[in-house]
N, C-alpha and C. Protein backbone atom coordinates (compact mmCIF):
# COMPACT_ATOMS: atom_id res chain seq x y z
N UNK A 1 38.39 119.87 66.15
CA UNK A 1 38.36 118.45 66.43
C UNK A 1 37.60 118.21 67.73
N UNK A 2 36.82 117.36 67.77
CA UNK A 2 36.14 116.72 68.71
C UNK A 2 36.86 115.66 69.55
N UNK A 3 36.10 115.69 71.05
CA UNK A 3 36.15 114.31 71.31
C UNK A 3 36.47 113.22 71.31
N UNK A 4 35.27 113.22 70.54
CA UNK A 4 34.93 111.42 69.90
C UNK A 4 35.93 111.77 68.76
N UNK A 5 36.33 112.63 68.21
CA UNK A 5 37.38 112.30 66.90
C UNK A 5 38.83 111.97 67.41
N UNK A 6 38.88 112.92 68.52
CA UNK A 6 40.46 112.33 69.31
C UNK A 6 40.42 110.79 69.77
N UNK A 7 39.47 110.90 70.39
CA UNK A 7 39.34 109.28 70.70
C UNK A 7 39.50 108.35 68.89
N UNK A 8 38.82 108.31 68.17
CA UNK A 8 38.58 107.99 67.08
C UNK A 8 40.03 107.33 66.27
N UNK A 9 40.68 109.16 66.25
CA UNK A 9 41.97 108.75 65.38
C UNK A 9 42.80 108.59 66.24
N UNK A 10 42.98 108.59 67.61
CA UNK A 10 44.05 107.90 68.33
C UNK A 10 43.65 106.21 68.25
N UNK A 11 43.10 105.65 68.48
CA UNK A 11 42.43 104.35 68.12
C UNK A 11 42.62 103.63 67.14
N UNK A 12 42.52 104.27 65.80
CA UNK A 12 42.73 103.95 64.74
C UNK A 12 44.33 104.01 64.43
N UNK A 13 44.83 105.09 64.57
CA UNK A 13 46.55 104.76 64.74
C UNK A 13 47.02 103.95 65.48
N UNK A 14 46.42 103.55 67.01
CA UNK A 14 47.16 102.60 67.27
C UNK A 14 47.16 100.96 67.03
N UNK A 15 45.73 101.15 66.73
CA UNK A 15 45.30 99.88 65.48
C UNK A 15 46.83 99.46 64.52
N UNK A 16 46.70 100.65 63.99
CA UNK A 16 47.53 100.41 62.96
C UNK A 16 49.42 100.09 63.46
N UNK A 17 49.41 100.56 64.46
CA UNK A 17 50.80 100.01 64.61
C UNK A 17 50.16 98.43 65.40
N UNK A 18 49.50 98.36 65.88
CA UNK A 18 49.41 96.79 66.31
C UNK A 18 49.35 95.15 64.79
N UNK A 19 48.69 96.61 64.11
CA UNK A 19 48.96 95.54 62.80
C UNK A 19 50.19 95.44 61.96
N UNK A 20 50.60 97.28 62.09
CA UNK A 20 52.10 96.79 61.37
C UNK A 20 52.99 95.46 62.60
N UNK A 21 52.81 95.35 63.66
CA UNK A 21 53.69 94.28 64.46
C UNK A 21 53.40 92.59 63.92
N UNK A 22 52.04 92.87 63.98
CA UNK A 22 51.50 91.47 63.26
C UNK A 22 51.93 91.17 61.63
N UNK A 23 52.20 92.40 61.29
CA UNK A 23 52.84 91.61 59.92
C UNK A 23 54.15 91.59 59.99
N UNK A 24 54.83 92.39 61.22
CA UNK A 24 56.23 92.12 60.84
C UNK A 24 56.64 90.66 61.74
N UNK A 25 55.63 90.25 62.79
CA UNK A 25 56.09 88.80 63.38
C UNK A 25 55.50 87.67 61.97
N UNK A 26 54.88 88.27 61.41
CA UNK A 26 54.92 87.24 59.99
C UNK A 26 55.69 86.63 59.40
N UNK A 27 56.98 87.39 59.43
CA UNK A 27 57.96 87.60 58.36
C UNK A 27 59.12 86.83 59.50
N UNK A 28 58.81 86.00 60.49
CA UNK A 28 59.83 85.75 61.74
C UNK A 28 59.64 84.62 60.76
N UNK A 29 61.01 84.14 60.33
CA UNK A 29 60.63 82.73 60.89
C UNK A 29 60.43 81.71 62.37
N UNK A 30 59.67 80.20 61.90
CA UNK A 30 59.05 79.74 63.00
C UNK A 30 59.73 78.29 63.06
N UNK A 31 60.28 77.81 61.42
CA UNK A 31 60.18 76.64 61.04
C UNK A 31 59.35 76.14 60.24
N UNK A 32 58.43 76.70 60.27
CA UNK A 32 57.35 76.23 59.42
C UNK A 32 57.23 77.27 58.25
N UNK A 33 56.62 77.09 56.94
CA UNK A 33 56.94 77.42 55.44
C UNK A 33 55.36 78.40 55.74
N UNK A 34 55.97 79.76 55.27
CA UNK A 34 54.77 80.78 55.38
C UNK A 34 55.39 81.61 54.43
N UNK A 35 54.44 81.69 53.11
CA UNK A 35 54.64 82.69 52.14
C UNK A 35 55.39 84.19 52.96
N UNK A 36 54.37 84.71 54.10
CA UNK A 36 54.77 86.15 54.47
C UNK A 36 56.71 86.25 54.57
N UNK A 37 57.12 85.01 54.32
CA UNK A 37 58.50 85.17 55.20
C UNK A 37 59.79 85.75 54.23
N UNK A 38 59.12 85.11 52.55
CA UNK A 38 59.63 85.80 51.43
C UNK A 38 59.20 86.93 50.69
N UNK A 39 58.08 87.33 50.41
CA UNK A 39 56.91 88.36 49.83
C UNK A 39 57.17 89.29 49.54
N UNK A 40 57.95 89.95 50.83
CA UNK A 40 58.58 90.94 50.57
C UNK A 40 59.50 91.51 50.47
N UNK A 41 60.41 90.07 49.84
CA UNK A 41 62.03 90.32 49.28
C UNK A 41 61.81 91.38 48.22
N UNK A 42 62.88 92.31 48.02
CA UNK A 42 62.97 92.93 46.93
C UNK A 42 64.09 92.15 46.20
N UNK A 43 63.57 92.38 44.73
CA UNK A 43 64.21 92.11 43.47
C UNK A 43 64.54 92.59 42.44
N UNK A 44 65.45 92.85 41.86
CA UNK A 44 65.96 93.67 41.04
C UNK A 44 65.38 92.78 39.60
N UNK A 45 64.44 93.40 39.04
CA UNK A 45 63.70 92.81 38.17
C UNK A 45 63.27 94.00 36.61
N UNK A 46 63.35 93.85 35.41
CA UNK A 46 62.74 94.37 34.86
C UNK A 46 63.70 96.54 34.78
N UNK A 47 64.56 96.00 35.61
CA UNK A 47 65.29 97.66 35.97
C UNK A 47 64.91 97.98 36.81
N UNK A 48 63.83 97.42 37.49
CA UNK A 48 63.18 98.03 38.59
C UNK A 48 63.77 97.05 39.98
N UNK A 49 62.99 97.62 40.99
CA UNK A 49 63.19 97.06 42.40
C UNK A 49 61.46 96.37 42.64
N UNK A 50 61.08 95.13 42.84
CA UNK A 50 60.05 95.23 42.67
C UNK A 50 59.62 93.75 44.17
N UNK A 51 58.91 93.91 44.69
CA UNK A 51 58.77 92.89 45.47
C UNK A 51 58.49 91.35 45.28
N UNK A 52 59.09 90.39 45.97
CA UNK A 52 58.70 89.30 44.96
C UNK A 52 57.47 88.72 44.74
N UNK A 53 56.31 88.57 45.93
CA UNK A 53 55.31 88.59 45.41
C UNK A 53 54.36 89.19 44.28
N UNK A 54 55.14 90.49 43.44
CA UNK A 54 54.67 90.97 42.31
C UNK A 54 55.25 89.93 41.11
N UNK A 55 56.19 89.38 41.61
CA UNK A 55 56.82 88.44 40.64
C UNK A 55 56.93 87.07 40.36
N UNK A 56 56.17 86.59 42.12
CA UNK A 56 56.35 84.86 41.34
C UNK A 56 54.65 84.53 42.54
N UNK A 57 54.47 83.24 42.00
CA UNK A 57 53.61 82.64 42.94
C UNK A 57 54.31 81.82 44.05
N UNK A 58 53.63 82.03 45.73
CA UNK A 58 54.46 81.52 46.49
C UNK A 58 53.41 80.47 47.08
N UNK A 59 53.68 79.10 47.37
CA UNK A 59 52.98 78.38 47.46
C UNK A 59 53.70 77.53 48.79
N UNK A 60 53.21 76.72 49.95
CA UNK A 60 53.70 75.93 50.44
C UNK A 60 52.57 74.51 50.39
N UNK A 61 53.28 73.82 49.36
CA UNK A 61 52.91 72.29 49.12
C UNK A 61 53.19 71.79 50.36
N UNK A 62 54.03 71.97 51.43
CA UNK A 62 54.51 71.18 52.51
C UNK A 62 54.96 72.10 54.17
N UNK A 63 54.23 71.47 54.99
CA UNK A 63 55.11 72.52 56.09
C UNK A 63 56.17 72.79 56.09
N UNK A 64 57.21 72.57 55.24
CA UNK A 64 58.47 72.80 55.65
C UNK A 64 58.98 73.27 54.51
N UNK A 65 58.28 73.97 53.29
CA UNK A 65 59.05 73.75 51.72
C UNK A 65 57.95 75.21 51.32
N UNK A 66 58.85 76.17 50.83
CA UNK A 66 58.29 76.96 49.85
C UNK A 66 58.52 76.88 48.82
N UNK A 67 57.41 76.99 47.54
CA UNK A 67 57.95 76.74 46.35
C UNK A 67 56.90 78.27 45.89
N UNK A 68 58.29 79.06 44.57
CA UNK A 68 57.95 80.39 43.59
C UNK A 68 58.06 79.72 42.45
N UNK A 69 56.78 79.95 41.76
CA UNK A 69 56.43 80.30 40.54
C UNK A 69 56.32 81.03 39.91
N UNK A 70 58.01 82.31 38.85
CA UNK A 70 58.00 83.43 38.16
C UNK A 70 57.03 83.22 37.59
N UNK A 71 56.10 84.59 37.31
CA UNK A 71 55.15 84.80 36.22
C UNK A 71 56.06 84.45 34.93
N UNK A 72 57.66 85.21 34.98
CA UNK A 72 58.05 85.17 33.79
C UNK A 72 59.24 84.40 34.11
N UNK A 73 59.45 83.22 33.19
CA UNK A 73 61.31 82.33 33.82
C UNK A 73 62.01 83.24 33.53
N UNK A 74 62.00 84.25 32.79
CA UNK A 74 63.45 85.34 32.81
C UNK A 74 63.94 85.86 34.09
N UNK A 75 62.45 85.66 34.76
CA UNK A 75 62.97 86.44 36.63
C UNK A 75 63.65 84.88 37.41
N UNK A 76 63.67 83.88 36.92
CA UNK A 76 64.44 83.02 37.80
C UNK A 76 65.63 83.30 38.88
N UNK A 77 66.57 84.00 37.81
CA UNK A 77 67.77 84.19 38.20
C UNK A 77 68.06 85.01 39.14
N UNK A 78 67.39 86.35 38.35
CA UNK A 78 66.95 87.46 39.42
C UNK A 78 66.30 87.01 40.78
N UNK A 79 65.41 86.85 40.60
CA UNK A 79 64.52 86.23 42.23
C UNK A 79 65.61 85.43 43.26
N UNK A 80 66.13 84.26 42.39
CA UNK A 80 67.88 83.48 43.40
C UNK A 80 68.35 84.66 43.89
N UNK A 81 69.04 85.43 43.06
CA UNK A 81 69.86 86.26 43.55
C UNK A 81 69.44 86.91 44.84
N UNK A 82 67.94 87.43 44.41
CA UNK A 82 67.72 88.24 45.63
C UNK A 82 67.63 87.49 46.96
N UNK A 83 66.92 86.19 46.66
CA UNK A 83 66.94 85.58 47.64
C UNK A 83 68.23 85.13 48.62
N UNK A 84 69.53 85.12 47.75
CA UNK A 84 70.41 85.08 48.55
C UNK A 84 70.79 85.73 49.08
N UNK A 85 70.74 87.20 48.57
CA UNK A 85 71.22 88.21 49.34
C UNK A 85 70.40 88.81 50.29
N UNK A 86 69.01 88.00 50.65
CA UNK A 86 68.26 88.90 51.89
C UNK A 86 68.97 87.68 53.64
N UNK A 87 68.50 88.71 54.28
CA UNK A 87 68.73 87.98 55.28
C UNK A 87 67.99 86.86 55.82
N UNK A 88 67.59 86.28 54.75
CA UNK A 88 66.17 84.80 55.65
C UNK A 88 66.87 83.59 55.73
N UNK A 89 67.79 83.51 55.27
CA UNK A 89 69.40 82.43 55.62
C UNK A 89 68.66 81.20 55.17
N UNK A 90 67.85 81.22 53.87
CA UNK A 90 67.51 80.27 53.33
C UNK A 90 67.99 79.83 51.89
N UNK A 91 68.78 79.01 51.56
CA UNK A 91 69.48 78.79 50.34
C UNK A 91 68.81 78.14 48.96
N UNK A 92 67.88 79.04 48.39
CA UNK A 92 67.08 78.41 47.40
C UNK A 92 67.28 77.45 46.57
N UNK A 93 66.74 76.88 45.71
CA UNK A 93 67.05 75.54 44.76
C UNK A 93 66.51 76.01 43.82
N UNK A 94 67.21 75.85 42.58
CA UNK A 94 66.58 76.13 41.53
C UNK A 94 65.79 75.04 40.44
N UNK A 95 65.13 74.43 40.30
CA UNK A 95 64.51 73.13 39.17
C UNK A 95 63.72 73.95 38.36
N UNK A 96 64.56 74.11 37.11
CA UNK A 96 64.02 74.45 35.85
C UNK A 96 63.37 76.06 35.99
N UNK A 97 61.92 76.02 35.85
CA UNK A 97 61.64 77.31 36.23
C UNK A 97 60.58 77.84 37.61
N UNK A 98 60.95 76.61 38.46
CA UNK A 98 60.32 76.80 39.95
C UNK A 98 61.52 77.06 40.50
N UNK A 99 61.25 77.41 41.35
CA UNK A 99 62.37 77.80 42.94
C UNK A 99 61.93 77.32 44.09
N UNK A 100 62.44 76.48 44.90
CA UNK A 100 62.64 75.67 46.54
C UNK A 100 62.97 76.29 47.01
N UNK A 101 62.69 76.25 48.55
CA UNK A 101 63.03 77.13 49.55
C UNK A 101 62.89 76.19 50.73
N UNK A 102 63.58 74.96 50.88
CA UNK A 102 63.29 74.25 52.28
C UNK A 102 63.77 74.86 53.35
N UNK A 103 62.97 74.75 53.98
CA UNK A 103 62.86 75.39 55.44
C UNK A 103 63.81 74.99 56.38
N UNK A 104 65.00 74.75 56.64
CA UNK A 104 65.40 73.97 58.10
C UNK A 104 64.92 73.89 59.53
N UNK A 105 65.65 73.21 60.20
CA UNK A 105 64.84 72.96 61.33
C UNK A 105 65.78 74.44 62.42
N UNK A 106 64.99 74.72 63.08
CA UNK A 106 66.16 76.05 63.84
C UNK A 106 66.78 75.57 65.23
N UNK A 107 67.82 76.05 65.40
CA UNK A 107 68.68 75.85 66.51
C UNK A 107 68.14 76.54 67.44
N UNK A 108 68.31 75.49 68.34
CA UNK A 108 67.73 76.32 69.92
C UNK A 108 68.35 77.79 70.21
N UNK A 109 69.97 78.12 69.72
CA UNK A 109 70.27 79.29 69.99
C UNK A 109 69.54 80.14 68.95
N UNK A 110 69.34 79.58 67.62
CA UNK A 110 68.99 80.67 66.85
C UNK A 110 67.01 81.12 67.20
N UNK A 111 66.63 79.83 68.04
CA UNK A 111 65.49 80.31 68.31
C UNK A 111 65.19 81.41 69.74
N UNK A 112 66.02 81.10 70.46
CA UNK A 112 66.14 82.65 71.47
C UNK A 112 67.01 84.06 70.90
N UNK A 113 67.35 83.83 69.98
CA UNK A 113 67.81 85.20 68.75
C UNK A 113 66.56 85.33 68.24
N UNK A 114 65.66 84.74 67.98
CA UNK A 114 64.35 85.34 67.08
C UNK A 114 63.59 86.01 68.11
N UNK A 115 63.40 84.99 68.92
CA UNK A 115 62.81 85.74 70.65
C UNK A 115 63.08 87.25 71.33
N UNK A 116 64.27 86.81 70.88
CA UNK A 116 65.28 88.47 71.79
C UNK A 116 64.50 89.48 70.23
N UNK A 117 64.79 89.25 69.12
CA UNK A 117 64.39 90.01 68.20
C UNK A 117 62.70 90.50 68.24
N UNK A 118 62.07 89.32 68.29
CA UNK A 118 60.81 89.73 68.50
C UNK A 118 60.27 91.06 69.69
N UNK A 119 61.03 90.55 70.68
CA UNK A 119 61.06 91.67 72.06
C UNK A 119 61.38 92.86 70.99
N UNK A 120 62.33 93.03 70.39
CA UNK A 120 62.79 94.49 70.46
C UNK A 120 61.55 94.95 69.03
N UNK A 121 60.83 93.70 68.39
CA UNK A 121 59.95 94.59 67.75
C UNK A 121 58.55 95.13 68.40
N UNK A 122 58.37 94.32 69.40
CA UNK A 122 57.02 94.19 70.30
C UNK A 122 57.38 96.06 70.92
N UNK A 123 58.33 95.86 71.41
CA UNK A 123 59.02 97.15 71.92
C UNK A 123 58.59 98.49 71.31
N UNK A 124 59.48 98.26 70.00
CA UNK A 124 58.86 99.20 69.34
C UNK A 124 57.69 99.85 68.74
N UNK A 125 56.61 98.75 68.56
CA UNK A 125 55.10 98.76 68.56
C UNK A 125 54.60 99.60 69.83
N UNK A 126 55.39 98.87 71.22
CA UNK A 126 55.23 99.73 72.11
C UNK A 126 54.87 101.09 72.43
N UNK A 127 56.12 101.40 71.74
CA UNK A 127 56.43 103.25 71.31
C UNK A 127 55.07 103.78 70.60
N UNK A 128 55.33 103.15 69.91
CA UNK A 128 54.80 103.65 68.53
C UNK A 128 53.31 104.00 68.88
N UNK A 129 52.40 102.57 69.75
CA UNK A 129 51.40 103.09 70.77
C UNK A 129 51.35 104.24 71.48
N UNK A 130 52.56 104.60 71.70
CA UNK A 130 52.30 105.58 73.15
C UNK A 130 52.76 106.90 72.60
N UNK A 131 53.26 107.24 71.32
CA UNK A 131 53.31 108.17 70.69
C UNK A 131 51.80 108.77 70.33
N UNK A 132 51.30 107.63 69.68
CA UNK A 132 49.74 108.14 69.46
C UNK A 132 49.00 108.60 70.78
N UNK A 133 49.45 107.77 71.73
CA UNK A 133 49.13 108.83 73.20
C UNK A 133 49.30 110.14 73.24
N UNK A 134 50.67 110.79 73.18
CA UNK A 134 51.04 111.80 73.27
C UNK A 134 50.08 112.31 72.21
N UNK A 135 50.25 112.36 71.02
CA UNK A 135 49.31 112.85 70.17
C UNK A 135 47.80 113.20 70.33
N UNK A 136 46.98 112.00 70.98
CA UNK A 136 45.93 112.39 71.31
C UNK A 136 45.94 113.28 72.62
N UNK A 137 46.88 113.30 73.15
CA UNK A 137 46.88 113.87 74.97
C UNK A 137 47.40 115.37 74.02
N UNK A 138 47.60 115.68 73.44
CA UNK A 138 47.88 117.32 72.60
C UNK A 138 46.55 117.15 71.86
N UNK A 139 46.27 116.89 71.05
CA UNK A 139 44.84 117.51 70.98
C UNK A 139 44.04 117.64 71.68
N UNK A 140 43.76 116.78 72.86
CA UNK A 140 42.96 116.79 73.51
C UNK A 140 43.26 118.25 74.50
N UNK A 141 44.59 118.70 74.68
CA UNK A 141 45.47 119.72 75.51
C UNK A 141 44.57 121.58 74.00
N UNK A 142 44.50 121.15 72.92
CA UNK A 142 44.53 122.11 72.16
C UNK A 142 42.94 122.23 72.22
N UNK A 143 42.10 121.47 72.39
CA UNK A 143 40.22 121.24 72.53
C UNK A 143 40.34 121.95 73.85
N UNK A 144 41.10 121.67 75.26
CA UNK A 144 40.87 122.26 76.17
C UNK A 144 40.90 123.90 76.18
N UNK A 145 42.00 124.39 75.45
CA UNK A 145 42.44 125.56 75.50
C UNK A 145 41.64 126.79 74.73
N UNK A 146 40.82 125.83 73.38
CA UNK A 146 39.92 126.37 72.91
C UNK A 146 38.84 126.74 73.05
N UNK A 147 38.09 125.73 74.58
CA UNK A 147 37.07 125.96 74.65
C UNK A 147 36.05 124.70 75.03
N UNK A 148 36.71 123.72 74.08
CA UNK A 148 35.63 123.08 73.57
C UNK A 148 35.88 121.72 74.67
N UNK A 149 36.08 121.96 76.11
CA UNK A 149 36.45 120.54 77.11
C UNK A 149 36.72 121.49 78.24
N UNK A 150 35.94 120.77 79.19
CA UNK A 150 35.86 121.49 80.64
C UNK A 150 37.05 120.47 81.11
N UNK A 151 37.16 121.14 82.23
CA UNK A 151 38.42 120.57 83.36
C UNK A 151 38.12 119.29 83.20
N UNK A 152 36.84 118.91 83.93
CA UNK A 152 36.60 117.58 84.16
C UNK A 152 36.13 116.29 82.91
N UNK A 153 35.86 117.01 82.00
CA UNK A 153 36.10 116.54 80.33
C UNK A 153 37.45 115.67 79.74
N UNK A 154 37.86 117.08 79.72
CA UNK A 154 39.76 116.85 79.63
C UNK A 154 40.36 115.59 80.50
N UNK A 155 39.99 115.53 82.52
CA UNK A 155 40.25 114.35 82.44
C UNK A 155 39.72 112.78 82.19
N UNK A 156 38.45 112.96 82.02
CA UNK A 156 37.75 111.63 81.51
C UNK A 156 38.34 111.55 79.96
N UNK A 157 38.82 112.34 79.33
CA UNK A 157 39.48 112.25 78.11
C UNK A 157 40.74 111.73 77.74
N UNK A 158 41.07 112.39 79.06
CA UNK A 158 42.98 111.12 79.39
C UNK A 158 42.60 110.56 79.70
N UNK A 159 41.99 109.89 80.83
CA UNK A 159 41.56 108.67 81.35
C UNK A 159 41.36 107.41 80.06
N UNK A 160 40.48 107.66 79.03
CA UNK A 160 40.11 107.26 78.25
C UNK A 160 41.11 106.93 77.08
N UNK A 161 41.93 108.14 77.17
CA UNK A 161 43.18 107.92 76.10
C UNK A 161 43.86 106.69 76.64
N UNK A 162 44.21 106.52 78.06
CA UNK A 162 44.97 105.83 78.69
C UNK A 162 44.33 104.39 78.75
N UNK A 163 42.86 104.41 78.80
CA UNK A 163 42.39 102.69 78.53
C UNK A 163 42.74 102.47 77.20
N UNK A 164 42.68 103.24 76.31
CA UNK A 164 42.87 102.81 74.78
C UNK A 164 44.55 102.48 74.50
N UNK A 165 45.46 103.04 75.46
CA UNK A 165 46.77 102.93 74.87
C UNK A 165 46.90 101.73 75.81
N UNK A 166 46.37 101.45 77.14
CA UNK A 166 46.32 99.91 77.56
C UNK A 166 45.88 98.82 77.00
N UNK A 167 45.06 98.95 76.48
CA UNK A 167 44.36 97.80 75.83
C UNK A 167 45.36 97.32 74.31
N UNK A 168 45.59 98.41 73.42
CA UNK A 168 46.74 98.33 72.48
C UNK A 168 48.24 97.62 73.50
N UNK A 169 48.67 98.15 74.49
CA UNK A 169 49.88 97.36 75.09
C UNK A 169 49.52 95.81 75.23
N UNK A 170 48.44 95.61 75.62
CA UNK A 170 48.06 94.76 76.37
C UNK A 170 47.73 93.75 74.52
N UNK A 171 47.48 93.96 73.98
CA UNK A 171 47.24 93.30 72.91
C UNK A 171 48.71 92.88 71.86
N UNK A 172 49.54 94.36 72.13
CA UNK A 172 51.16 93.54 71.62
C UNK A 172 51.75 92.88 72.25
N UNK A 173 51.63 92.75 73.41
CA UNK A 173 52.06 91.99 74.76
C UNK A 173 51.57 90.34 73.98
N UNK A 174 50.11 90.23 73.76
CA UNK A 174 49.57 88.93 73.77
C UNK A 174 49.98 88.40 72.12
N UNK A 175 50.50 89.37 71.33
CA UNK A 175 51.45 88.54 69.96
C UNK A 175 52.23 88.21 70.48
N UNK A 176 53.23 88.87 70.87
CA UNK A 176 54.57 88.85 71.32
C UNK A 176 54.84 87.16 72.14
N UNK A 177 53.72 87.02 73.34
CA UNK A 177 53.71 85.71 73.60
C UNK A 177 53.55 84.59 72.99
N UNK A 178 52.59 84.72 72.20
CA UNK A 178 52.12 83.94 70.95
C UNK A 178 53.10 83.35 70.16
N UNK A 179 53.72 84.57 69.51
CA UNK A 179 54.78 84.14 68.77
C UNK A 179 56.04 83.53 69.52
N UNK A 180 56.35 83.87 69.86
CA UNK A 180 57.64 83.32 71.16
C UNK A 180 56.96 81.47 71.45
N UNK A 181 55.87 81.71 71.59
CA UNK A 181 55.84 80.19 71.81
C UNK A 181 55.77 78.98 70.77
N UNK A 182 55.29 80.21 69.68
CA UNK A 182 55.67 79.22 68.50
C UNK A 182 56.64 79.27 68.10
N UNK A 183 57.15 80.36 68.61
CA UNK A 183 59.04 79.90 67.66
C UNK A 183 59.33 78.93 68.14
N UNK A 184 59.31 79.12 70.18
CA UNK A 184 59.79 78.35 70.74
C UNK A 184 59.57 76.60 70.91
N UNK A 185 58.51 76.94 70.33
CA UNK A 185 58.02 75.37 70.01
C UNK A 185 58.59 74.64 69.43
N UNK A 186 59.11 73.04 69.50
CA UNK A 186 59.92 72.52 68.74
C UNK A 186 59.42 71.37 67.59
């Protein structure tokens, strides 16, 4: 392994946990009606476990209103169910073979519970960044030992690891605010 490849796939992993954060502040609610917030209810469908976006169309006609469209009305029932039993504390409606999902408006306490929650996912993105640190700071430790990185290599190589795992902090940092202000927004 090279270099530029340590640099490369440390980069690219931590890409990727900055995006898994961005899809999991998706799934926050805000107040406002965003397909991501149901999608990936599971549903006991067919014998299977299957997500609900494999199963209905999710549409918001209105800021405040989700409406599913089963491919098949046999999943009606199924889809309610699941929906009640996930934690999005939204009480569906059933009309014929659509499903409602109005949105309520959120309580100031329950909106510093999403806040405090968000922290502890931002957090963990955190980690998850600085693991890929460690990771690249060992290969880069296993290139030295081999041969292939002089002293002064090795440290322009941490150095470098260390702008890349800043710039990733520094970028979950700036969801994390983001979102917080839109929760917090009334």
């Amino acid at each position: 392994m090279t270099r530029d490849d340590i640099l490369l796939e440390a980069e690219m992993a931590m890409e990727k946990s900055v995006d898994y954060l961005v899809h999991e502040f998706a799934a926050v609610r805000t107040g406002k009606a965003s397909p991501a917030l149901v999608e990936n209810v599971d549903v006991q469908a067919y014998g299977a476990t299957m997500k609900l976006k494999q199963l209905a169309l999710i549409t918001t006609p209105e800021a405040r209103l989700l409406v599913l469209q089963p491919f098949d009305a046999g999943t009606v029932q199924d889809i309610e169910r699941a929906l009640k039993e996930s934690k999005i504390g939204i009480t569906p409606a059933v009309d014929g073979k659509v499903i409602r999902l109005p949105i309520p408006e959120l309580s100031e306490e329950r909106r510093k519970d999403l806040a405090r929650s968000l922290g502890k996912m931002a957090e963990e993105a955190r980690v998850r960044v600085r693991n890929n640190r460690r990771t690249a700071h060992d290969e880069a430790k296993k290139l030295k030992a081999a041969g292939g990185l002089s002293e002064d290599g090795f440290h322009d190589l941490e150095t470098e690891i260390q702008k890349l795992t800043d710039r990733f902090v520094k970028s979950i940092d700036d969801h994390l605010k983001h979102k917080e202000a839109e929760i917090m927004k009334v």
